[in-house]
N, C-alpha and C. Protein backbone atom coordinates (compact mmCIF):
# COMPACT_ATOMS: atom_id res chain seq x y z
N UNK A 1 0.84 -1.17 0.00
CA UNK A 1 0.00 0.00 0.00
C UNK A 1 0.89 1.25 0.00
N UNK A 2 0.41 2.08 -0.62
CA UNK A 2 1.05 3.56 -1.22
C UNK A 2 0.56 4.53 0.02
N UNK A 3 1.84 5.18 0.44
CA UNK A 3 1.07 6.46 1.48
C UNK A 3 1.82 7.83 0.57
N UNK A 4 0.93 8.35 0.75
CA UNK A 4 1.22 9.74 0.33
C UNK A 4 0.50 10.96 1.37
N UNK A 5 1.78 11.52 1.46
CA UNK A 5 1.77 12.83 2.57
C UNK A 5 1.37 14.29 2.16
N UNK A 6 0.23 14.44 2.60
CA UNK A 6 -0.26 15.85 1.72
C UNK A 6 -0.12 17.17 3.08
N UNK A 7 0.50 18.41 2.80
CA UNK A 7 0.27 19.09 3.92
C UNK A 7 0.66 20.89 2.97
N UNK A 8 -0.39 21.54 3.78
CA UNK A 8 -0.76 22.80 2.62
C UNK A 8 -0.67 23.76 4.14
N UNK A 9 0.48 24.74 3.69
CA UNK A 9 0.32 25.86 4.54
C UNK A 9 -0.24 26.76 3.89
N UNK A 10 -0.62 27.78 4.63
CA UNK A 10 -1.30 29.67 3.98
C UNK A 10 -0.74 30.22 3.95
N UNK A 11 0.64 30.31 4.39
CA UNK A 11 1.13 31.70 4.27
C UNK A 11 2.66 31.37 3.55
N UNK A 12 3.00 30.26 3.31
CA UNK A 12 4.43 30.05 2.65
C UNK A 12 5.01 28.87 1.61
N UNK A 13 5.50 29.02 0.80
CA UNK A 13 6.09 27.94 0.20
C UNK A 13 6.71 27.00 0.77
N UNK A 14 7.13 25.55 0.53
CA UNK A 14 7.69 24.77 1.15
C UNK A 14 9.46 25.14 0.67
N UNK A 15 9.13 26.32 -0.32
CA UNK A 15 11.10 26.38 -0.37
C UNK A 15 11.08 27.51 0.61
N UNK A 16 10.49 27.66 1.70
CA UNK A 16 11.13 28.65 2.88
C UNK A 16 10.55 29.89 3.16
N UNK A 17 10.73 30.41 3.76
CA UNK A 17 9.76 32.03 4.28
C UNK A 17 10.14 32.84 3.63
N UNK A 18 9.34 32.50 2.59
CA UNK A 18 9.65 33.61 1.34
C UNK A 18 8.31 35.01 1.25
N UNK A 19 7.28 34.09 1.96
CA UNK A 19 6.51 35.39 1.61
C UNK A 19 6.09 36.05 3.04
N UNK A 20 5.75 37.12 3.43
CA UNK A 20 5.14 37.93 4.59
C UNK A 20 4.07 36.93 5.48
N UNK A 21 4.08 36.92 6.87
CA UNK A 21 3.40 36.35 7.23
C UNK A 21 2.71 37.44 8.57
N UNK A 22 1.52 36.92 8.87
CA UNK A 22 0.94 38.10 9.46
C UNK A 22 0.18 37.76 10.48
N UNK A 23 0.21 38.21 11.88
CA UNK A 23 -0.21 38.17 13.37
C UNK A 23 -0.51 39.17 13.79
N UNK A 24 -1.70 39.13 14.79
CA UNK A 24 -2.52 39.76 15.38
C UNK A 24 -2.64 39.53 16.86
N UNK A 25 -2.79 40.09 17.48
CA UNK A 25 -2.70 40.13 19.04
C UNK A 25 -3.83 41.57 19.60
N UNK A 26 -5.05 40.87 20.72
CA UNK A 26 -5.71 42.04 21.03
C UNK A 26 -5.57 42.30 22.41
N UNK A 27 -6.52 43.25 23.05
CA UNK A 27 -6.29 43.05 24.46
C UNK A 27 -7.80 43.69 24.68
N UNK A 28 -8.55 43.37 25.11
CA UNK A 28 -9.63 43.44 26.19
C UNK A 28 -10.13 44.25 26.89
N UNK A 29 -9.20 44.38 27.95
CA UNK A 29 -8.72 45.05 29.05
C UNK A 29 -9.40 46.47 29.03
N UNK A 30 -10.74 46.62 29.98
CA UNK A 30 -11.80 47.76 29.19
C UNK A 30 -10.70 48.88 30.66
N UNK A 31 -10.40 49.94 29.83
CA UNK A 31 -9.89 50.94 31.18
C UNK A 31 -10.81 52.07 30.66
N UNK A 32 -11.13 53.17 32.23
CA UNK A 32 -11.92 54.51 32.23
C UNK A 32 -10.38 55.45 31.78
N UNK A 33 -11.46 56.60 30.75
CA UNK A 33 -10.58 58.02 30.49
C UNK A 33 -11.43 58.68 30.53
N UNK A 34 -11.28 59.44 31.39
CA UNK A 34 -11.15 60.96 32.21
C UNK A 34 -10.18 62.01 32.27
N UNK A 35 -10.46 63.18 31.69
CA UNK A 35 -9.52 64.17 32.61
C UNK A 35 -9.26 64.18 33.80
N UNK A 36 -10.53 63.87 34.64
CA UNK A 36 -10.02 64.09 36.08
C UNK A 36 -8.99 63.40 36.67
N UNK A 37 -8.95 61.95 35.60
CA UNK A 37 -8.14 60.65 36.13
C UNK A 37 -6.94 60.30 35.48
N UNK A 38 -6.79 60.73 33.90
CA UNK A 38 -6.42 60.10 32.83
C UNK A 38 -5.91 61.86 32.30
N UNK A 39 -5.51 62.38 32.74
CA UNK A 39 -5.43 64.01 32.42
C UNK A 39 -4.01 63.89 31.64
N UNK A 40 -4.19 64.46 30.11
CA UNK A 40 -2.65 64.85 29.25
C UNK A 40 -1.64 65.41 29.82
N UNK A 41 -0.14 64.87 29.52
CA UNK A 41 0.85 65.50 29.75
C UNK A 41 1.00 66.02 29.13
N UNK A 42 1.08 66.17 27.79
CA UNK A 42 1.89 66.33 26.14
C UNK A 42 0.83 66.11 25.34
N UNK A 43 1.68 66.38 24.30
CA UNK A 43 0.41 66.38 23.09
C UNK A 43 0.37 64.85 22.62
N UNK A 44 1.08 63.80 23.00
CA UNK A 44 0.79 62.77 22.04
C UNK A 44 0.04 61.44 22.68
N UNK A 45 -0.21 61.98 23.97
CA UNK A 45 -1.00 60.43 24.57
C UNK A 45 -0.39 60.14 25.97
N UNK A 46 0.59 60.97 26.54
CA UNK A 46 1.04 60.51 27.52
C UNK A 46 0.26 61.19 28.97
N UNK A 47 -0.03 60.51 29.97
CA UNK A 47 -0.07 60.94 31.16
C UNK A 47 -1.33 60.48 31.25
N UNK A 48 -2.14 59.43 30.33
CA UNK A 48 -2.95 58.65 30.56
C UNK A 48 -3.31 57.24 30.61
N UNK A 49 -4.12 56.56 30.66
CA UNK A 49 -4.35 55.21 30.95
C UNK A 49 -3.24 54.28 29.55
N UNK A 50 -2.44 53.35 30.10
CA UNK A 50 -2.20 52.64 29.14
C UNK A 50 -2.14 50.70 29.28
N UNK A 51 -2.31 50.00 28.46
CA UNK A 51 -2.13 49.03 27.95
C UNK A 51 -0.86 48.16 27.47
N UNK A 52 -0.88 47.05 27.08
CA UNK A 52 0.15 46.76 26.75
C UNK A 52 -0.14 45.24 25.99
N UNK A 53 0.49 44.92 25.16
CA UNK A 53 0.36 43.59 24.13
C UNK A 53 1.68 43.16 24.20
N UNK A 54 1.87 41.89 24.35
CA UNK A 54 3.39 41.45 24.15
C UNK A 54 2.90 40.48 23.05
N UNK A 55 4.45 40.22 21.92
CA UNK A 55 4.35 39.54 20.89
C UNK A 55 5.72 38.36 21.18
N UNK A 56 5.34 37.24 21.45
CA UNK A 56 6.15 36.35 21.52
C UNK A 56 6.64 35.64 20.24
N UNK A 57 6.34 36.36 19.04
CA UNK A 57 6.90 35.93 17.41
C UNK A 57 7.92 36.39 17.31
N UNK A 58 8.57 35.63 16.76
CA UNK A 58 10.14 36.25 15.95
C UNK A 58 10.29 36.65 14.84
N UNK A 59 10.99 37.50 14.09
CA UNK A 59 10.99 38.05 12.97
C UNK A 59 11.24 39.29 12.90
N UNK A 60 11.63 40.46 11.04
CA UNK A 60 11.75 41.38 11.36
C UNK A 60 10.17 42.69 10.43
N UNK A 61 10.11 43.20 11.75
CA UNK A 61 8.66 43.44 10.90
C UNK A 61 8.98 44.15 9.37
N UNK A 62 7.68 43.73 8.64
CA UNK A 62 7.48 44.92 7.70
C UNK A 62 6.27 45.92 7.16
N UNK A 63 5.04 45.80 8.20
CA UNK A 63 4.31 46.55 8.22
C UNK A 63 2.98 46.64 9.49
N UNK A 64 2.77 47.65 10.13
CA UNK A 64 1.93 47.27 11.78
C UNK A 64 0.73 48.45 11.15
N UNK A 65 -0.44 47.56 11.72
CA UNK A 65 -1.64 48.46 12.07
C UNK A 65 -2.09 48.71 12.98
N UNK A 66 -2.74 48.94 13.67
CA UNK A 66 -3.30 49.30 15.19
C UNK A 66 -5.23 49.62 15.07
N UNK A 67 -5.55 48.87 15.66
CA UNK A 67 -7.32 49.23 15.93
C UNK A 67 -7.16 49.06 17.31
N UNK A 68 -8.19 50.81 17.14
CA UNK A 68 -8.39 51.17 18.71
C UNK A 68 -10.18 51.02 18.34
N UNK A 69 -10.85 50.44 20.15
CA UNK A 69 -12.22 51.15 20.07
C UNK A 69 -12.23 51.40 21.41
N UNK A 70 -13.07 52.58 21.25
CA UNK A 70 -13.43 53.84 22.58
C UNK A 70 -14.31 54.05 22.78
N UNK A 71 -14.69 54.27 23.16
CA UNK A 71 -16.24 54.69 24.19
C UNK A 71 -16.32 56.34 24.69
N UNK A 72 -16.74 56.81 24.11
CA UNK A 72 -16.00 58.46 25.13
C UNK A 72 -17.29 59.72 24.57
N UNK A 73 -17.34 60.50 25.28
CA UNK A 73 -18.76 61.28 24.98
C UNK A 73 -18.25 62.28 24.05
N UNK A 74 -16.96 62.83 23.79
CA UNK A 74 -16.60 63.85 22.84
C UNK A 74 -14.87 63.74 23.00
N UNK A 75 -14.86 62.95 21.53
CA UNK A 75 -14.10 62.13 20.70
C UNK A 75 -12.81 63.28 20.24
N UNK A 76 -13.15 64.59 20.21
CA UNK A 76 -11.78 65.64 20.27
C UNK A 76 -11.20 66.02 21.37
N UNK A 77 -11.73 65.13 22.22
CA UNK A 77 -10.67 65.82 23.87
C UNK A 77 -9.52 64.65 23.87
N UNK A 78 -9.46 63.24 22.91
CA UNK A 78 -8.51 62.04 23.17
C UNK A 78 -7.30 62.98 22.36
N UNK A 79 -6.43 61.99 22.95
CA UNK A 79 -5.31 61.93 22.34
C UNK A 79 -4.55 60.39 22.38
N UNK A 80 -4.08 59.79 21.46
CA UNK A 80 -3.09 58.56 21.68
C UNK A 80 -2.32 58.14 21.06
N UNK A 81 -1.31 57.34 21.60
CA UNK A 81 -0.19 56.78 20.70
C UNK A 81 0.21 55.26 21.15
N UNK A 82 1.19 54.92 20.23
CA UNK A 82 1.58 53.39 20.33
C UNK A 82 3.10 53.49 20.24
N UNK A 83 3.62 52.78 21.07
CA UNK A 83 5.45 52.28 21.47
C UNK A 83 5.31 51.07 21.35
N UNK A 84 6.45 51.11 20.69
CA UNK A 84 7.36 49.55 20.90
C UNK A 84 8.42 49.27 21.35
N UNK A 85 8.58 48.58 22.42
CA UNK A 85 9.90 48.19 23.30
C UNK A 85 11.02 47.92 22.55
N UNK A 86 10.96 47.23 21.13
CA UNK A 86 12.51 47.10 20.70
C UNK A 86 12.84 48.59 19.65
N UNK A 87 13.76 48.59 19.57
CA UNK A 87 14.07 50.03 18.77
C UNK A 87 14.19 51.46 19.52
N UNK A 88 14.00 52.52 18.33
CA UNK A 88 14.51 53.92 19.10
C UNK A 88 13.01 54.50 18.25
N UNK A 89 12.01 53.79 17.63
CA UNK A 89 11.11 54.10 17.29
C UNK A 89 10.25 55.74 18.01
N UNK A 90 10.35 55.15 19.49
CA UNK A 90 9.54 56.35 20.18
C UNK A 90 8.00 56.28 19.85
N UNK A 91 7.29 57.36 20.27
CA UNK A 91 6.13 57.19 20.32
C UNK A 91 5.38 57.85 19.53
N UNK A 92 4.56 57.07 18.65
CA UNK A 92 3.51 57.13 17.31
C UNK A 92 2.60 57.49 17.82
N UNK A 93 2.17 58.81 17.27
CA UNK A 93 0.73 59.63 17.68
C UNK A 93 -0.20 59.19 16.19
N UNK A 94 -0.83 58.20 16.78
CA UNK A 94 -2.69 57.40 16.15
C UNK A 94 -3.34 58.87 16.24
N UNK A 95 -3.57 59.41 17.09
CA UNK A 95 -4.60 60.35 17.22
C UNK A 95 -4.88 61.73 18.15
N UNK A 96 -4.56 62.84 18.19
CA UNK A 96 -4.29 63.57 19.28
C UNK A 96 -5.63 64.82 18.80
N UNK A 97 -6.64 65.06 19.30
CA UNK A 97 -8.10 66.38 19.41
C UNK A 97 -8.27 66.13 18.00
N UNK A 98 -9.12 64.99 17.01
CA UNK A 98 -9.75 64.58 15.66
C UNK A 98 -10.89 64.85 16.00
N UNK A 99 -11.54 65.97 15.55
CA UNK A 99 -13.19 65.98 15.37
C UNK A 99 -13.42 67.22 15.89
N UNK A 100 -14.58 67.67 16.20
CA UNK A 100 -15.04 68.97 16.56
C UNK A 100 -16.17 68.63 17.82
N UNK A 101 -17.09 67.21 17.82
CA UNK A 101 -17.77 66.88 19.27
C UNK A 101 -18.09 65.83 18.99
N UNK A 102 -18.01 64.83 17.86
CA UNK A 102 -19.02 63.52 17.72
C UNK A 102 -18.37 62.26 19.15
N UNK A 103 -19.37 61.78 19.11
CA UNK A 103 -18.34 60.68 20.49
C UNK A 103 -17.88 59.18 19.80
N UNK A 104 -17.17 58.83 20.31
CA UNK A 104 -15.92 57.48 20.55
C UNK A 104 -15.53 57.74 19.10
N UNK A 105 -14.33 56.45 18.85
CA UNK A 105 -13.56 56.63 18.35
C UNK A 105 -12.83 55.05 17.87
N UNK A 106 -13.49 54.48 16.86
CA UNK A 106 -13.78 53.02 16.33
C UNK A 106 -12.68 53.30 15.23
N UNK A 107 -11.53 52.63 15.32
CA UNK A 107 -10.64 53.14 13.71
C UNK A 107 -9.51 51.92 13.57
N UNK A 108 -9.01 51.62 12.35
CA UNK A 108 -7.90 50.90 12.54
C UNK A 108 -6.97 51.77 11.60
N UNK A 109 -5.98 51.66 12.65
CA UNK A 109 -4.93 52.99 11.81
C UNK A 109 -4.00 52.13 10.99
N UNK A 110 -3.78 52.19 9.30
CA UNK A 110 -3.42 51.37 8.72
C UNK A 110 -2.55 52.98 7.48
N UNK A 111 -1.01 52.60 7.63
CA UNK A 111 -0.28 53.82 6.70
C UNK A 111 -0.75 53.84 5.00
N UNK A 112 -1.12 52.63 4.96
CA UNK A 112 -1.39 52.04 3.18
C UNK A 112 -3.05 52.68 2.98
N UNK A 113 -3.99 53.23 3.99
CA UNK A 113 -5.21 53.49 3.83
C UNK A 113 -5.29 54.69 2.95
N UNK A 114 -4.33 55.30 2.56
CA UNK A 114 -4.77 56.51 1.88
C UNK A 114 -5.24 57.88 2.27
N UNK A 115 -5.81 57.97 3.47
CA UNK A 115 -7.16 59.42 3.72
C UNK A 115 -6.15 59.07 5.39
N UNK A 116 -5.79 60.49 5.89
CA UNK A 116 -5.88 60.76 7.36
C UNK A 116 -7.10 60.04 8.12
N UNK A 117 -6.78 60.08 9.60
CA UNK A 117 -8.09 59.73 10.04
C UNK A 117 -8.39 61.19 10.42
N UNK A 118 -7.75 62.32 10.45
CA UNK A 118 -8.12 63.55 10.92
C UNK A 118 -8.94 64.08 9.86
N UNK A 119 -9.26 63.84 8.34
CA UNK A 119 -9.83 63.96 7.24
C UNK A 119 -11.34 64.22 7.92
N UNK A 120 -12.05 65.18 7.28
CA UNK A 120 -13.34 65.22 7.40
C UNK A 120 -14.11 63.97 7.28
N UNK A 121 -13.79 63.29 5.87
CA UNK A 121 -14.63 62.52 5.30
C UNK A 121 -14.22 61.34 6.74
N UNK A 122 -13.25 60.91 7.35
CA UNK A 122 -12.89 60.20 8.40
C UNK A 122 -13.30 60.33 9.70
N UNK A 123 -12.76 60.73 10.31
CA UNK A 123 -12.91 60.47 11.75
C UNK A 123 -13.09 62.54 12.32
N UNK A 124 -12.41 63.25 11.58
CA UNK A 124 -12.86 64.38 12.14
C UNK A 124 -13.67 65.41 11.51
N UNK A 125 -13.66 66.82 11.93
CA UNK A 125 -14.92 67.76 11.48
C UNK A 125 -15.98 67.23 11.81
N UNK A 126 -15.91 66.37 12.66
CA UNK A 126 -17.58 66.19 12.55
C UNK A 126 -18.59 65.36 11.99
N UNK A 127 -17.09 64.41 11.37
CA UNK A 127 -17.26 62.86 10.83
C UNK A 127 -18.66 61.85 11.94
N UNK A 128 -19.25 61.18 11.77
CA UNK A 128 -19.78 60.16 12.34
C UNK A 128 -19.64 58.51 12.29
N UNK A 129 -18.46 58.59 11.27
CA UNK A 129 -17.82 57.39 10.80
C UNK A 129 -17.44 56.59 11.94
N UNK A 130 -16.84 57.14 12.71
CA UNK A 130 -15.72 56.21 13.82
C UNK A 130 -16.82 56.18 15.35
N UNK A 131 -17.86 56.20 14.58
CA UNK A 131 -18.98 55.24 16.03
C UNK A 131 -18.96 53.79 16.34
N UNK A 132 -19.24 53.80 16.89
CA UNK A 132 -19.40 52.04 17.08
C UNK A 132 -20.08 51.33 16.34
N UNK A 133 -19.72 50.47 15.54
CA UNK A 133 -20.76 49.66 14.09
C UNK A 133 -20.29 50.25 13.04
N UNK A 134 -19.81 51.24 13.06
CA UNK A 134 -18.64 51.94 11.60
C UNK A 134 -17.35 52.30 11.76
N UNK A 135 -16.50 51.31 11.99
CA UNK A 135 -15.02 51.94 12.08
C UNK A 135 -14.79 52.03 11.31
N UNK A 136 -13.71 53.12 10.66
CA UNK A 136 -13.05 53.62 9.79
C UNK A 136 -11.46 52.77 9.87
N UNK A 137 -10.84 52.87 8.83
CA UNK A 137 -9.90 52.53 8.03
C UNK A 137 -9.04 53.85 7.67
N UNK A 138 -7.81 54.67 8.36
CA UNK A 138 -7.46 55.71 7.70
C UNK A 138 -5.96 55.94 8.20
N UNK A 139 -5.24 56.54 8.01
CA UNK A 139 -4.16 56.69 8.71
C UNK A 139 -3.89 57.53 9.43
N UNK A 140 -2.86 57.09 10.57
CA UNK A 140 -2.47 57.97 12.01
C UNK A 140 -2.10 59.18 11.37
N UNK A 141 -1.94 59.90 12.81
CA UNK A 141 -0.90 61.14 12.62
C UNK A 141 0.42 61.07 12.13
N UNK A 142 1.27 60.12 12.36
CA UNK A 142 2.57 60.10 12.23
C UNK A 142 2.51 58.63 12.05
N UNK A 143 3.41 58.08 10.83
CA UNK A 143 2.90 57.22 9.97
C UNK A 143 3.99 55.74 10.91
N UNK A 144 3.65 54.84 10.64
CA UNK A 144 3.24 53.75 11.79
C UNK A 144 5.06 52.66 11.17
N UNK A 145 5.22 53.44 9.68
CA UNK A 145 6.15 52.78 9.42
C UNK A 145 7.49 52.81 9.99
N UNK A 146 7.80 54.12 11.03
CA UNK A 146 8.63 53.66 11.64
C UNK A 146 9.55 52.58 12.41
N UNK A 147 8.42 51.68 12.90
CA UNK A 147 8.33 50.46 13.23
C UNK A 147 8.79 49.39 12.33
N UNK A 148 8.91 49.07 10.91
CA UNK A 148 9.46 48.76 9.70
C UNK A 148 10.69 48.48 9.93
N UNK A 149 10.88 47.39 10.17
CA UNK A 149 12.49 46.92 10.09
C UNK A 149 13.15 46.57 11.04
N UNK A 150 12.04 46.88 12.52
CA UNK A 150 12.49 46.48 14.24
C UNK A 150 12.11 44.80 14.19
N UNK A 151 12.73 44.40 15.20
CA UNK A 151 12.34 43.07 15.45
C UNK A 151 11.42 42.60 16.11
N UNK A 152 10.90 41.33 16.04
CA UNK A 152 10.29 40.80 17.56
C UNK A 152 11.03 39.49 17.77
N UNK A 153 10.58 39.53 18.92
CA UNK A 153 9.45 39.46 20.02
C UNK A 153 9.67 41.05 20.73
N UNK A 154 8.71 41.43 21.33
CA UNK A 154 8.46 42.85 21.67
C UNK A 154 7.44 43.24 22.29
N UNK A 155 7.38 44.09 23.21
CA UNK A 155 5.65 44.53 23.36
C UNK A 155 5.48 46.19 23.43
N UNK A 156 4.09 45.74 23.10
CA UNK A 156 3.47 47.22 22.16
C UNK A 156 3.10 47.48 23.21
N UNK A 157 2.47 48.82 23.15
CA UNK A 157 1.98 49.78 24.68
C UNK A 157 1.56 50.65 24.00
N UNK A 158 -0.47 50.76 24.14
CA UNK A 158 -0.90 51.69 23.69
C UNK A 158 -1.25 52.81 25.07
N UNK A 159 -1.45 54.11 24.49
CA UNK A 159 -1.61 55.06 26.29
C UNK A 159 -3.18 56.25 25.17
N UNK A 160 -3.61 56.23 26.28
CA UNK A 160 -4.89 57.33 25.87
C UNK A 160 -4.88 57.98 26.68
N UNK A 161 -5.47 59.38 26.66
CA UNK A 161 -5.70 60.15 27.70
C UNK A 161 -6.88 61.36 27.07
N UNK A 162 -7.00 62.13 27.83
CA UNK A 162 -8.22 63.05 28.05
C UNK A 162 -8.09 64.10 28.45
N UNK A 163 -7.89 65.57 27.08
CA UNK A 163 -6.90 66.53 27.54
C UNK A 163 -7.99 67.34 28.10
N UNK A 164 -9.50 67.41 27.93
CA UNK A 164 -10.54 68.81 28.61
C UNK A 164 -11.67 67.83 29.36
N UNK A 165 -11.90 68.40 30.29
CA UNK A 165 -13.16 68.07 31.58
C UNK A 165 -14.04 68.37 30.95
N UNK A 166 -15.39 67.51 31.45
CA UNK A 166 -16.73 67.17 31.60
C UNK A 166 -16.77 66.18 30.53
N UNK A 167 -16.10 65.15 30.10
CA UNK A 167 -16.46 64.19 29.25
C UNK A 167 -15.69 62.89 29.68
N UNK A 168 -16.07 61.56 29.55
CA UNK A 168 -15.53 60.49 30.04
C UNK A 168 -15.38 59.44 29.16
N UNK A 169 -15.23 58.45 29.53
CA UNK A 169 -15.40 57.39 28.36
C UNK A 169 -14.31 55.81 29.02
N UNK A 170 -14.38 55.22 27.93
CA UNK A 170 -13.66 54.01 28.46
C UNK A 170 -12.89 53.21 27.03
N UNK A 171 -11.55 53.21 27.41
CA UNK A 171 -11.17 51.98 26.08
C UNK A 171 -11.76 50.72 26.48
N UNK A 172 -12.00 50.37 24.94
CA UNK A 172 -12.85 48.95 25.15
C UNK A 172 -11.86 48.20 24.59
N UNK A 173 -10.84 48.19 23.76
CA UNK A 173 -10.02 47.51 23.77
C UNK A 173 -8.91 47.72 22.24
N UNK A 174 -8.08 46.81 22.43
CA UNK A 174 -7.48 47.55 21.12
C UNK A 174 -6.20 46.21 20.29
N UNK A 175 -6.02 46.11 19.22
CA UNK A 175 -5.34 45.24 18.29
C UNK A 175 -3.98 45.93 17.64
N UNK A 176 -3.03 45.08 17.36
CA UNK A 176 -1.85 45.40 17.03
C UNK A 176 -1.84 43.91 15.64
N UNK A 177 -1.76 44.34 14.83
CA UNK A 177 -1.63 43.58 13.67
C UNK A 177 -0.54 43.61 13.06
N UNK A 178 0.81 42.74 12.65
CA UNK A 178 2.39 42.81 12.67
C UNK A 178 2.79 41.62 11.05
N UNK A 179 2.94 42.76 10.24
CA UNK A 179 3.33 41.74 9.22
C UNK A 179 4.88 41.71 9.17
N UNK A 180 5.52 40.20 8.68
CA UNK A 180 6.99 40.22 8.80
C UNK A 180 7.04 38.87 8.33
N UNK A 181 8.70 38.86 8.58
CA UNK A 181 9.07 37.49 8.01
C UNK A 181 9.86 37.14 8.70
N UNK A 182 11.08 36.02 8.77
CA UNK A 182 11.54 35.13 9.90
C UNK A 182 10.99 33.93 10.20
N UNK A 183 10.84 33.78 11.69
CA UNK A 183 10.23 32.62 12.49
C UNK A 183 8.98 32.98 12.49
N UNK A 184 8.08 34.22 12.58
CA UNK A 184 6.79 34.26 12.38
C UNK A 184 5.78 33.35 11.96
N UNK A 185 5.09 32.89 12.89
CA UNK A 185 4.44 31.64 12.61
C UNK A 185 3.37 31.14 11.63
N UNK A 186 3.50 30.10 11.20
CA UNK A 186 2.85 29.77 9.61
C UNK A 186 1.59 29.03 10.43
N UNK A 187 0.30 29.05 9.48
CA UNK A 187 -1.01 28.89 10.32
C UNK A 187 -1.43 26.78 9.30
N UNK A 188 -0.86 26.34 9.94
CA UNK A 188 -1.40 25.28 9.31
C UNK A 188 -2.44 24.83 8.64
N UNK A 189 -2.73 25.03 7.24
CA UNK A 189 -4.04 25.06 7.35
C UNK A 189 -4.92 23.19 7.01
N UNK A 190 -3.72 22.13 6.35
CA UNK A 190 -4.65 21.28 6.60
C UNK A 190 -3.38 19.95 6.48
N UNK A 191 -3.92 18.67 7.07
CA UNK A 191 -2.48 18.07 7.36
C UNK A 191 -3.46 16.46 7.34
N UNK A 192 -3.08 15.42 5.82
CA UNK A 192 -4.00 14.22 5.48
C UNK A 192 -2.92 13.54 5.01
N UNK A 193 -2.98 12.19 5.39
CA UNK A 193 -2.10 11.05 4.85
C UNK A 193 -2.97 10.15 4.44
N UNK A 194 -2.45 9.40 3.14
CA UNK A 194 -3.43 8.79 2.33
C UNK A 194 -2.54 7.19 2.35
């Protein structure tokens, strides 16, 4: 009797990690923002509530997105950004006073999207896009590719804060999406011996 070994990955050839492979990591973790509690240092996100994602993949990246969702009664008092522990990257401002009063703030900040998220048609002026049930697709303030060419394993650390009183809100949670190559792990997708 004849056996034959059939096994089909998604993301790579069997001559080696030739093509991009891509991981996602979220976090949950619902925290309150307040001025009273969560009050700005700076303009880019610091001196408020933050988070953190660790990536136990290896590899060297070559392109990160970030989805934030928020909860917050008036969506131009946030400000936030995203760090990464390996590198001299520093800290990527996603979003610092976008809009004029609409509330929360549903977006995945992606550099390849084309349109700001500060864009009218996006997330500010007065946009209604980035509610909850319509996140937008647009890019940060300061473009995410810095991160391009750092390594992992690593962990990300997103921080929000709340630069004017009488409005509150809560992160509901937020995603770090990491394309690269290396050891980055291949998703098996089906594995039959005949």
């Amino acid at each position: 009797m004849k056996k034959t070994l059939i096994i089909a990955f998604a993301l790579i050839a069997l001559v080696g990690l030739q093509a991009d492979a891509q991981v996602s990591h979220s976090s949950t973790t619902v925290l309150p923002i307040s001025n009273t509690t969560n009050a700005c240092t700076s303009t880019d996100g610091a001196g408020g509530v933050s988070d953190t994602i660790a990536f136990a993949e290896t590899g060297t990246i070559s392109d990160v997105d970030v989805a934030v969702e928020i909860i917050h009664t008036w969506r131009s008092d946030l400000q936030f950004h995203v760090e990464y522990s390996v590198g001299a990257a520093g800290a990527i401002v996603l979003a610092a006073d976008h809009d004029g009063g609409d509330d929360d703030y549903y977006a995945t900040f992606d550099d390849e999207a084309g349109m700001l998220c500060s864009d009218a048609t996006m997330c500010g002026s007065g946009s209604a896009i980035c509610v909850s049930g319509s996140p937008a697709t647009c890019m940060p303030d300061v473009a995410l590719s810095a991160f391009d060419g750092l390594t992992s394993p690593g962990t990300w650390t997103l921080m929000v804060c709340d630069d004017a009183g009488g409005d509150d809100g809560e992160l509901m949670g937020w995603t770090v999406t990491v394309d690269g190559d290396g050891d980055l792990p291949v998703e098996l997708m089906s594995f039959m011996v005949e």
